[in-house]
N, C-alpha and C. Protein backbone atom coordinates (compact mmCIF):
# COMPACT_ATOMS: atom_id res chain seq x y z
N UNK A 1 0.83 -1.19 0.00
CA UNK A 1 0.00 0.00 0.00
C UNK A 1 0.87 1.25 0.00
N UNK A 2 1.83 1.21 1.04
CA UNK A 2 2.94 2.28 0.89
C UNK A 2 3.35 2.64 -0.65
N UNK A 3 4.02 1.50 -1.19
CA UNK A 3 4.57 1.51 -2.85
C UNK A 3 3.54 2.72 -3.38
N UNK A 4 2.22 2.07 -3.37
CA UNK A 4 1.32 2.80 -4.31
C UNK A 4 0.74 4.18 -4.04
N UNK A 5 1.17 4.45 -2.81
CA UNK A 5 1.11 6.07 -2.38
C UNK A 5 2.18 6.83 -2.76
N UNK A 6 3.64 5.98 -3.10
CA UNK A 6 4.36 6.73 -3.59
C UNK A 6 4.40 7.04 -4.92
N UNK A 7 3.33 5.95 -5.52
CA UNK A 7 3.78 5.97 -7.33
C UNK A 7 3.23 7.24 -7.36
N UNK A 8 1.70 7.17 -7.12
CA UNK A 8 0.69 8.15 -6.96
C UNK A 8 0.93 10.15 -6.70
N UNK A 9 2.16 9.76 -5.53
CA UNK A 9 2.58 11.28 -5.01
C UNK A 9 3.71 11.67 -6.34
N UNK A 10 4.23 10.59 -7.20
CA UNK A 10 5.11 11.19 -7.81
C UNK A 10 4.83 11.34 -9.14
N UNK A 11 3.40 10.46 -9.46
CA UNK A 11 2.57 11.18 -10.93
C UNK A 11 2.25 12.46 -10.68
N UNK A 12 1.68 12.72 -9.61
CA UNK A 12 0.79 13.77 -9.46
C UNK A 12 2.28 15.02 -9.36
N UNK A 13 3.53 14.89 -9.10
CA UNK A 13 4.42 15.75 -9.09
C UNK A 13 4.70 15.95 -10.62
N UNK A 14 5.23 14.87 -11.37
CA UNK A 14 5.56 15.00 -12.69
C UNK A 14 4.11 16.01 -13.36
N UNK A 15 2.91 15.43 -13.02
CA UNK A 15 1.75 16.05 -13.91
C UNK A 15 1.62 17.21 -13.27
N UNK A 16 1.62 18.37 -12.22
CA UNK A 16 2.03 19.22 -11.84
C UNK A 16 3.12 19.99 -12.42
N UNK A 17 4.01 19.16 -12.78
CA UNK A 17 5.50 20.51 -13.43
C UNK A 17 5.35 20.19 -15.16
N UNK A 18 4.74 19.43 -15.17
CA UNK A 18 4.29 19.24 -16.35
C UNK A 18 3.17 20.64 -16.88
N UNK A 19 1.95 20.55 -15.71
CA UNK A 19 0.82 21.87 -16.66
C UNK A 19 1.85 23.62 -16.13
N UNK A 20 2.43 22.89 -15.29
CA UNK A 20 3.89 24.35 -15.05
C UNK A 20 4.35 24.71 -15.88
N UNK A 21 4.96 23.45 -16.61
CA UNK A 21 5.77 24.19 -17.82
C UNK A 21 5.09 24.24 -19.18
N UNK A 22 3.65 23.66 -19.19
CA UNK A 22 2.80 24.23 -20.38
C UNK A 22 2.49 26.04 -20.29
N UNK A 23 2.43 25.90 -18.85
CA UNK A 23 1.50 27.44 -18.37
C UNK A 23 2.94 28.12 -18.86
N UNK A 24 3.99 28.02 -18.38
CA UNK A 24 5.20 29.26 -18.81
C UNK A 24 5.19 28.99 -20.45
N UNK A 25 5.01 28.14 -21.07
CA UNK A 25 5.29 28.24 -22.56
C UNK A 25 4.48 29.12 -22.92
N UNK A 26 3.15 28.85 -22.77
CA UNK A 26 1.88 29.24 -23.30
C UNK A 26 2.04 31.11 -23.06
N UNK A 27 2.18 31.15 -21.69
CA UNK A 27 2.32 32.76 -21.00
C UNK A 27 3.88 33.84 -21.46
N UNK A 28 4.49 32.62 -21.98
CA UNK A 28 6.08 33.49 -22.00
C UNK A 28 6.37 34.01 -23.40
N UNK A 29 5.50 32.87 -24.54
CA UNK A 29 6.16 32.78 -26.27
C UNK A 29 5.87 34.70 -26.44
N UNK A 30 6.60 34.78 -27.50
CA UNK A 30 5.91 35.89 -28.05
C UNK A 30 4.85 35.80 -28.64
N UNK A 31 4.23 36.84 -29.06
CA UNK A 31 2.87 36.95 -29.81
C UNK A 31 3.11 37.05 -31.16
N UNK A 32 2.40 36.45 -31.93
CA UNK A 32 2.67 36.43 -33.03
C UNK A 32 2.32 37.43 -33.94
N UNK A 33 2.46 37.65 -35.05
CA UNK A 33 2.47 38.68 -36.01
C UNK A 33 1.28 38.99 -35.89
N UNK A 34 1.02 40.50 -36.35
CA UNK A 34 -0.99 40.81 -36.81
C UNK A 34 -1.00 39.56 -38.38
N UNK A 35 -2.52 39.73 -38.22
CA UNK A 35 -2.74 39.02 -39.52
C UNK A 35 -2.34 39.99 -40.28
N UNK A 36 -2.12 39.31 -41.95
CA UNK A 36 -0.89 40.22 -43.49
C UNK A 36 -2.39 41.17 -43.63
N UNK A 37 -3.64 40.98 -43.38
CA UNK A 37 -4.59 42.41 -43.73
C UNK A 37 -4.92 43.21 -43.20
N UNK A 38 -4.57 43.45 -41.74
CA UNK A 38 -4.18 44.26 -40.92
C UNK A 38 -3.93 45.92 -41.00
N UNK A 39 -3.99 46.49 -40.72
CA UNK A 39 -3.42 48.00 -40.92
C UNK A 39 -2.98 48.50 -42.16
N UNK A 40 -3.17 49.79 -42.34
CA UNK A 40 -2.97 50.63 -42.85
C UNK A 40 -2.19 50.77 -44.54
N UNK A 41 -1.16 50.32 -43.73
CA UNK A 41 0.30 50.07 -44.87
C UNK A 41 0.06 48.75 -45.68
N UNK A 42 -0.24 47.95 -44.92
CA UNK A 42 -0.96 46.31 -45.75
C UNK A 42 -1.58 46.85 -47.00
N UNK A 43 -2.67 47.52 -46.69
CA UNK A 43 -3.79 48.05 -47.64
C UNK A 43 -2.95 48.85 -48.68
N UNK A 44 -2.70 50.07 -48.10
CA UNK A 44 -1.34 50.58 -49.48
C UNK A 44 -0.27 49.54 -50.41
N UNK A 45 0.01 48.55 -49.23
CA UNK A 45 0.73 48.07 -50.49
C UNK A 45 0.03 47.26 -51.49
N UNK A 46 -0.79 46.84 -51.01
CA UNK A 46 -1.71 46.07 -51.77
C UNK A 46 -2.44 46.73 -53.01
N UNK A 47 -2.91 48.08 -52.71
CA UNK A 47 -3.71 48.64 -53.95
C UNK A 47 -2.39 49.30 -54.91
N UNK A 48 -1.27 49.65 -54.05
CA UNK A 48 -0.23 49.80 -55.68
C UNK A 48 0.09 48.87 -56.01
N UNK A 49 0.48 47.31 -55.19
CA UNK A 49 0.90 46.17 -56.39
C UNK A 49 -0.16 45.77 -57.26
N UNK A 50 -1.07 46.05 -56.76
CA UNK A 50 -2.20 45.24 -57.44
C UNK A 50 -2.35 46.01 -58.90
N UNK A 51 -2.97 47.65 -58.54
CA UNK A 51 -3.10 48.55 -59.65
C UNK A 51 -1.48 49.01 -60.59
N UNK A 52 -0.20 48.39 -59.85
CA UNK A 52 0.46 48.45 -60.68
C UNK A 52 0.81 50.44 -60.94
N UNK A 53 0.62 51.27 -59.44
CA UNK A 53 0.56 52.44 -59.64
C UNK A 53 1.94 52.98 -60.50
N UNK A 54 2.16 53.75 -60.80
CA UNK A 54 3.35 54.53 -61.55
C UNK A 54 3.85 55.53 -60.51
N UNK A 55 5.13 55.62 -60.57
CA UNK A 55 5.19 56.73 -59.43
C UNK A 55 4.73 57.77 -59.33
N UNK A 56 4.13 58.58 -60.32
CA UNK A 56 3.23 59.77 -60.15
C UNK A 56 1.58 59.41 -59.46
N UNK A 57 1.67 58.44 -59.63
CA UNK A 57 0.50 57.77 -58.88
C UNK A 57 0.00 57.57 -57.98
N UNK A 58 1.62 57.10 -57.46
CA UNK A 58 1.50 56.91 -55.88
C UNK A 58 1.86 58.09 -55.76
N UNK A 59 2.39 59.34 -55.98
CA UNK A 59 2.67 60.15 -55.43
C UNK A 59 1.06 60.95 -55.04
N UNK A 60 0.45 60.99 -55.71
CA UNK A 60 -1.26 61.57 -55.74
C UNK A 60 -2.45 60.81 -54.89
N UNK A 61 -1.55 59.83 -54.97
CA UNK A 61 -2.33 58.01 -53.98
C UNK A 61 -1.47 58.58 -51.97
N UNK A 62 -0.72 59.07 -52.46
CA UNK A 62 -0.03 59.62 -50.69
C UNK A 62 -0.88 60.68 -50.73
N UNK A 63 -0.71 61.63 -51.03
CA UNK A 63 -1.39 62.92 -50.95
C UNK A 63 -3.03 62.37 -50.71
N UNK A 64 -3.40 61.75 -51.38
CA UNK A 64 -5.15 61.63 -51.02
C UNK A 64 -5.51 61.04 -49.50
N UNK A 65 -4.13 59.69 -49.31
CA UNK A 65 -4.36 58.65 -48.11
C UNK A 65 -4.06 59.70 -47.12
N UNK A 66 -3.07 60.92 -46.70
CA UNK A 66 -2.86 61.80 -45.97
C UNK A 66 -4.13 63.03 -45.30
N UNK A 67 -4.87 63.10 -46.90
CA UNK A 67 -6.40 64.16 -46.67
C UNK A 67 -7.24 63.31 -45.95
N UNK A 68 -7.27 61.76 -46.55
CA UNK A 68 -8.28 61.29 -46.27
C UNK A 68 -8.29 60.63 -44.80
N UNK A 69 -6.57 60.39 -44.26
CA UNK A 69 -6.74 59.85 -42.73
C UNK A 69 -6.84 60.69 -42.01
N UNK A 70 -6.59 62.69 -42.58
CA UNK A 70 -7.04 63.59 -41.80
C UNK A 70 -8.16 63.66 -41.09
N UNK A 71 -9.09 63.82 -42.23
CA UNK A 71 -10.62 63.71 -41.96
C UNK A 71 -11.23 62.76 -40.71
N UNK A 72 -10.58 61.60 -41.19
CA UNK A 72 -11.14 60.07 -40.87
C UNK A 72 -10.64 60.85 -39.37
N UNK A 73 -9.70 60.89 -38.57
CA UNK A 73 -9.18 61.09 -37.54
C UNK A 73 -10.27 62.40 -36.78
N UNK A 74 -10.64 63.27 -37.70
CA UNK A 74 -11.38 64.17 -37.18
C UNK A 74 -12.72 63.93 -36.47
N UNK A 75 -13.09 62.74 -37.91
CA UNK A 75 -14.75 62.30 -37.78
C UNK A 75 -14.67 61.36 -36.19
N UNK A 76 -13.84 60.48 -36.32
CA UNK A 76 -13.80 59.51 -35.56
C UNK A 76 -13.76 60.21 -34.00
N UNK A 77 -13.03 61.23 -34.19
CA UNK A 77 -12.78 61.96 -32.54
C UNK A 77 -14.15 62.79 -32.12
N UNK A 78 -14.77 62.94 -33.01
CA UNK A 78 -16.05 63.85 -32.90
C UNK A 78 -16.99 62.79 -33.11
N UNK A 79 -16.72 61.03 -33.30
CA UNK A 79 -17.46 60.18 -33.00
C UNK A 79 -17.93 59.85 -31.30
N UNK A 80 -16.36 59.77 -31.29
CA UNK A 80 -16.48 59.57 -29.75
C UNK A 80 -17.11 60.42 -29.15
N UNK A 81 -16.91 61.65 -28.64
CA UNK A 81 -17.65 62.60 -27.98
C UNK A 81 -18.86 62.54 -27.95
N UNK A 82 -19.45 62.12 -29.20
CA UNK A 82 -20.61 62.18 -29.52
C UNK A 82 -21.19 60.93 -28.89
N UNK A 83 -20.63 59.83 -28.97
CA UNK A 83 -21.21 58.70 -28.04
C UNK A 83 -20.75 58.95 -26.62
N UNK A 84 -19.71 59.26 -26.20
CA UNK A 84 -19.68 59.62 -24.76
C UNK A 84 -20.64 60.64 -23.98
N UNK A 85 -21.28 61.68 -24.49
CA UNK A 85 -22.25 62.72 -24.68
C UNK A 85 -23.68 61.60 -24.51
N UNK A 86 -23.61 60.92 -25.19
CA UNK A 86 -24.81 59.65 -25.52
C UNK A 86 -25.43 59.40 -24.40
N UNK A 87 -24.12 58.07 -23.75
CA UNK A 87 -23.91 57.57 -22.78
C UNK A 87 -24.07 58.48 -21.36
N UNK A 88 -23.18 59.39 -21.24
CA UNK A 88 -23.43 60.46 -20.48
C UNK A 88 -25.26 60.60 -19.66
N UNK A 89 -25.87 60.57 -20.52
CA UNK A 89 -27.12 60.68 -20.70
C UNK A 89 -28.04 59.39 -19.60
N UNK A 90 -27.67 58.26 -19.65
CA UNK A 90 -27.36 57.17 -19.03
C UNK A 90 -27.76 57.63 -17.44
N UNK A 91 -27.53 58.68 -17.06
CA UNK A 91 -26.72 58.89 -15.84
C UNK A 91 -27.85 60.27 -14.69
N UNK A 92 -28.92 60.33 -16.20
CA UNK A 92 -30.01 61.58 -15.84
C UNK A 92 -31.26 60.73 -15.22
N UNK A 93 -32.06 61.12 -14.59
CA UNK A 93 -32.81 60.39 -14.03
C UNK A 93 -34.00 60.80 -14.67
N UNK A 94 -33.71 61.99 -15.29
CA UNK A 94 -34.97 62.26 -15.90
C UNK A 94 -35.27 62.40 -16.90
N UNK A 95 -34.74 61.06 -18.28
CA UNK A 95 -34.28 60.90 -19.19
C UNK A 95 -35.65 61.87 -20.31
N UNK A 96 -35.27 61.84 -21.03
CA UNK A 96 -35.34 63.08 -21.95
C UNK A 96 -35.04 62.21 -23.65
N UNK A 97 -36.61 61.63 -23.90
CA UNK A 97 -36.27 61.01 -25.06
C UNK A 97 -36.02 61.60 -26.35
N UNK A 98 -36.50 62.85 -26.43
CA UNK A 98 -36.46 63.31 -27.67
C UNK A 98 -34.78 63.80 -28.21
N UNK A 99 -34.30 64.28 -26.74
CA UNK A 99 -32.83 64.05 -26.50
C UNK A 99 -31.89 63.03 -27.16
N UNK A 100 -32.23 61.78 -26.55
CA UNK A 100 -31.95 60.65 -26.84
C UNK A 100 -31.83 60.66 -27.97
N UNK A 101 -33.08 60.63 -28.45
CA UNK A 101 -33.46 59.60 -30.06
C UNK A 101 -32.17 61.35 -30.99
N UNK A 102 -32.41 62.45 -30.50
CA UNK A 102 -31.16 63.42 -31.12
C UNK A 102 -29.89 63.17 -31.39
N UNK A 103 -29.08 62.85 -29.94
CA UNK A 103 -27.78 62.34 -29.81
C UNK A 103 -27.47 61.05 -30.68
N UNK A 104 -28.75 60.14 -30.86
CA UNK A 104 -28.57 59.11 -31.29
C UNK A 104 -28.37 59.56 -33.05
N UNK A 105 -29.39 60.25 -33.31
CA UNK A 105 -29.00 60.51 -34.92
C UNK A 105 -27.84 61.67 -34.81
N UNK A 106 -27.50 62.34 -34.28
CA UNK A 106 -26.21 63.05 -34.25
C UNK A 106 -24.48 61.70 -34.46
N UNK A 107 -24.75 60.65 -33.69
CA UNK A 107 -23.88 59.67 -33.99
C UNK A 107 -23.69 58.88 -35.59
N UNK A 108 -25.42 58.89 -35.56
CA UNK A 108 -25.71 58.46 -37.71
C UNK A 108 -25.28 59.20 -38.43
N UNK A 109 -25.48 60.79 -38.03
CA UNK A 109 -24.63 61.39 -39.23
C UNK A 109 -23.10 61.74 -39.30
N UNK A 110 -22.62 61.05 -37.98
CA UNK A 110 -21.12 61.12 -38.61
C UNK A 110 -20.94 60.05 -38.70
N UNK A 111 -21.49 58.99 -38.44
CA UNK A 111 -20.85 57.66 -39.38
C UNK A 111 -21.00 57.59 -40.28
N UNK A 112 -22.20 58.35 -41.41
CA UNK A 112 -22.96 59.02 -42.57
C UNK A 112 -21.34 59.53 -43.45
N UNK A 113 -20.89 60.65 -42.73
CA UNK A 113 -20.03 61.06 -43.05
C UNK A 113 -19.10 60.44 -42.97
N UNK A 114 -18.26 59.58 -41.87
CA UNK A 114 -17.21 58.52 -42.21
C UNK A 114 -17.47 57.72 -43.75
N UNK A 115 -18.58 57.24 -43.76
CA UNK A 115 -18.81 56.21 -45.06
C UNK A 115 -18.92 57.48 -46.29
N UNK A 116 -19.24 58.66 -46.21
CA UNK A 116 -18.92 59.17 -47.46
C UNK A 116 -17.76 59.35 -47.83
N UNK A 117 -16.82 60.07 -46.55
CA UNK A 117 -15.84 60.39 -46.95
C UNK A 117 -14.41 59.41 -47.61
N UNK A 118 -14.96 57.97 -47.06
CA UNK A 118 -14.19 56.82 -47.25
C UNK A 118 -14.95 56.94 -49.21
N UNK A 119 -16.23 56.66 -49.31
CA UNK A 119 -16.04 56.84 -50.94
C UNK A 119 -15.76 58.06 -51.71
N UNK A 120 -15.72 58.87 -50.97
CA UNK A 120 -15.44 60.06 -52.11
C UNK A 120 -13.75 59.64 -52.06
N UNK A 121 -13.23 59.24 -51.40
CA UNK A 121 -11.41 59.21 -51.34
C UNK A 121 -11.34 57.95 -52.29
N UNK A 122 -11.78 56.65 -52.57
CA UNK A 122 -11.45 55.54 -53.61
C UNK A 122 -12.18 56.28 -54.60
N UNK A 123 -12.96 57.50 -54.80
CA UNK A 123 -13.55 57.86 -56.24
C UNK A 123 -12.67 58.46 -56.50
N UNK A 124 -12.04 59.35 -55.75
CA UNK A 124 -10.76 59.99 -56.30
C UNK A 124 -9.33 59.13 -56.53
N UNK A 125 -9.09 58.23 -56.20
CA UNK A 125 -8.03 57.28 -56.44
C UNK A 125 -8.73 56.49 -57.90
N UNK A 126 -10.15 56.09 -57.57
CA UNK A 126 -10.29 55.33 -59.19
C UNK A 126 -10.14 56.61 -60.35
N UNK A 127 -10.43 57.84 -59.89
CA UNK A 127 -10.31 58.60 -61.29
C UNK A 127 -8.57 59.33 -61.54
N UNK A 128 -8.19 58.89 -61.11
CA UNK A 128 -6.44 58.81 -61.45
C UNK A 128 -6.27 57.56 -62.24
N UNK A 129 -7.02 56.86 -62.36
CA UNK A 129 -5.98 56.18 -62.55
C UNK A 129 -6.88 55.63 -64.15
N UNK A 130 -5.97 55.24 -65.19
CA UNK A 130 -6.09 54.64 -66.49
C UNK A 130 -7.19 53.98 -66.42
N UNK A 131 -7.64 53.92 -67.79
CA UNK A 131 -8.85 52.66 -67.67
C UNK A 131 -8.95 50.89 -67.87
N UNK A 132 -7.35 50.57 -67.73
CA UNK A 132 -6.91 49.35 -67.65
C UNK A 132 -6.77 49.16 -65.81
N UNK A 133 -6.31 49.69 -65.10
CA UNK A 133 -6.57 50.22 -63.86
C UNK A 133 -7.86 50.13 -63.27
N UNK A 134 -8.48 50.74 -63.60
CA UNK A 134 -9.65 51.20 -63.41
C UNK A 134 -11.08 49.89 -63.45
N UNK A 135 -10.40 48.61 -64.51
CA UNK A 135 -11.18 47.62 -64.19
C UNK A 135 -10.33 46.25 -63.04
N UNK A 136 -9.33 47.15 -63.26
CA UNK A 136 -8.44 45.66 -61.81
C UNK A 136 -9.42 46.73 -60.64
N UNK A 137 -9.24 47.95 -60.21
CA UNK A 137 -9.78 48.45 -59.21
C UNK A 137 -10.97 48.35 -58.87
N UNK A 138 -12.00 48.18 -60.05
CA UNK A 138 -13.68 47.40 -59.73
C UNK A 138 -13.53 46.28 -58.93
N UNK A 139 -12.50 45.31 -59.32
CA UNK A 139 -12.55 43.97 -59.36
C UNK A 139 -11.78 43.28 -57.69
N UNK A 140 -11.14 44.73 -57.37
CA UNK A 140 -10.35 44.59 -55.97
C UNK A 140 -11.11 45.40 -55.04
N UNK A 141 -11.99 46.10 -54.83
CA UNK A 141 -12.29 47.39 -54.35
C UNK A 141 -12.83 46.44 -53.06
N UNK A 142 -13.68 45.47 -53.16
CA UNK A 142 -14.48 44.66 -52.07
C UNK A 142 -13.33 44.19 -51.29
N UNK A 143 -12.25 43.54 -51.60
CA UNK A 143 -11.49 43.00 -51.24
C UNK A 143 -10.09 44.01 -50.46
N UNK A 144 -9.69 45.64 -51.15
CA UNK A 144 -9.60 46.14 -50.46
C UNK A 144 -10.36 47.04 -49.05
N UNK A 145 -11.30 46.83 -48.87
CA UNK A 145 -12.86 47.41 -48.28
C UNK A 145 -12.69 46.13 -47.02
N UNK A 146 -12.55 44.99 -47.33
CA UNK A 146 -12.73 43.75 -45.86
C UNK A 146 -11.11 44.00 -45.53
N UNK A 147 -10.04 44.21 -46.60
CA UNK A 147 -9.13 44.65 -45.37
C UNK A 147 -8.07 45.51 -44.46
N UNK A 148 -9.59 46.44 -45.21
CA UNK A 148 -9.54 47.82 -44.38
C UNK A 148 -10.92 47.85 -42.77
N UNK A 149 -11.31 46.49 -43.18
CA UNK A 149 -11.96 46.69 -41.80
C UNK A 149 -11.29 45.31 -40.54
N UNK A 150 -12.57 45.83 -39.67
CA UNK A 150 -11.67 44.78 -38.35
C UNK A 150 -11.05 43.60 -39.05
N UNK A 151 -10.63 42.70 -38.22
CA UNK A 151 -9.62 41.16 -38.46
C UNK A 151 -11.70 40.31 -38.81
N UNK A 152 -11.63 39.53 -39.87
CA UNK A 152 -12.48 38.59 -39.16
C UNK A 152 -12.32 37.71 -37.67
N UNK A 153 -13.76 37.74 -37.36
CA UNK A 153 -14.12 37.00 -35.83
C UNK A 153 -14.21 35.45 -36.46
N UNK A 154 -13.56 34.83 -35.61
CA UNK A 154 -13.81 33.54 -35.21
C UNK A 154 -15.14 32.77 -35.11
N UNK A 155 -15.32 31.83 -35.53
CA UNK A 155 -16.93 31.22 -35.95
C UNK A 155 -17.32 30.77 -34.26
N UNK A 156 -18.34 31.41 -34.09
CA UNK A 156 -18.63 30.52 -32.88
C UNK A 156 -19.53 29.20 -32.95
N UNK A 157 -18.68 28.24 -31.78
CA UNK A 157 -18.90 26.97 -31.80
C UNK A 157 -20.23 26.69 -30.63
């Protein structure tokens, strides 16, 4: 009986430094790369290899991505406020719907405006560019558009 209390105390040690040294692997590795559709620069390089820009191209393709992350940066900061302002609201006891349902379309029209200003900036990049161009850019535009947005989510099981 002794024997088998010892086998017992010394599985349970091995299987112990065992999920130890899974937990430090798991907690220590580095993190791995963003996914390749990721940010910003991904997307640039992608629409000049693809469209095959000329350097005057890209030079007019910088200049637009510069106006257009201006904006975007503007809208987005005057997004927030605008939902924090929202939320804020949350907090009145003597809520005030007509308020509400205001702030709430005050948030629609600058996402209104995010989504215009995102097409008026690829209308101005498709009209630079040739009309051999111009049908690779129909044919990529969806495909640059998913990865310019979040990472896809994971399927839930």
């Amino acid at each position: 009986m002794n024997k088998n209390l010892a086998v017992w105390k010394w599985a349970t040690i091995v299987m112990l430094l065992c999920n130890m040294g899974l937990m430090a692997f798991v907690l220590l590795r580095p993190c791995p790369p963003p996914p390749p559709h990721g940010g910003p620069h991904g997307v640039d390089k992608f629409i000049i290899n693809e469209l095959e820009l000329d350097e005057q191209q890209i030079a007019k393709f910088d200049l637009l991505k510069k106006e257009h992350r201006s904006k975007m940066e503007k809208l987005r900061k005057s997004g927030r406020k605008l939902r924090n302002v929202y939320f804020e609201q949350l907090k009145n006891t003597k809520e005030n719907d007509s308020l509400v349902r205001a702030r709430a379309t005050a948030i629609g029209i600058n996402q209104q405006e995010i989504e215009l200003a995102t097409y008026i900036h690829f209308k101005s990049l498709r009209n630079m560019l040739t009309e051999t161009q111009k049908e690779i850019f129909d044919s990529i535009i969806q495909e640059v558009l998913r990865r310019m947005g979040p990472p896809p989510k994971h399927a839930e099981k």
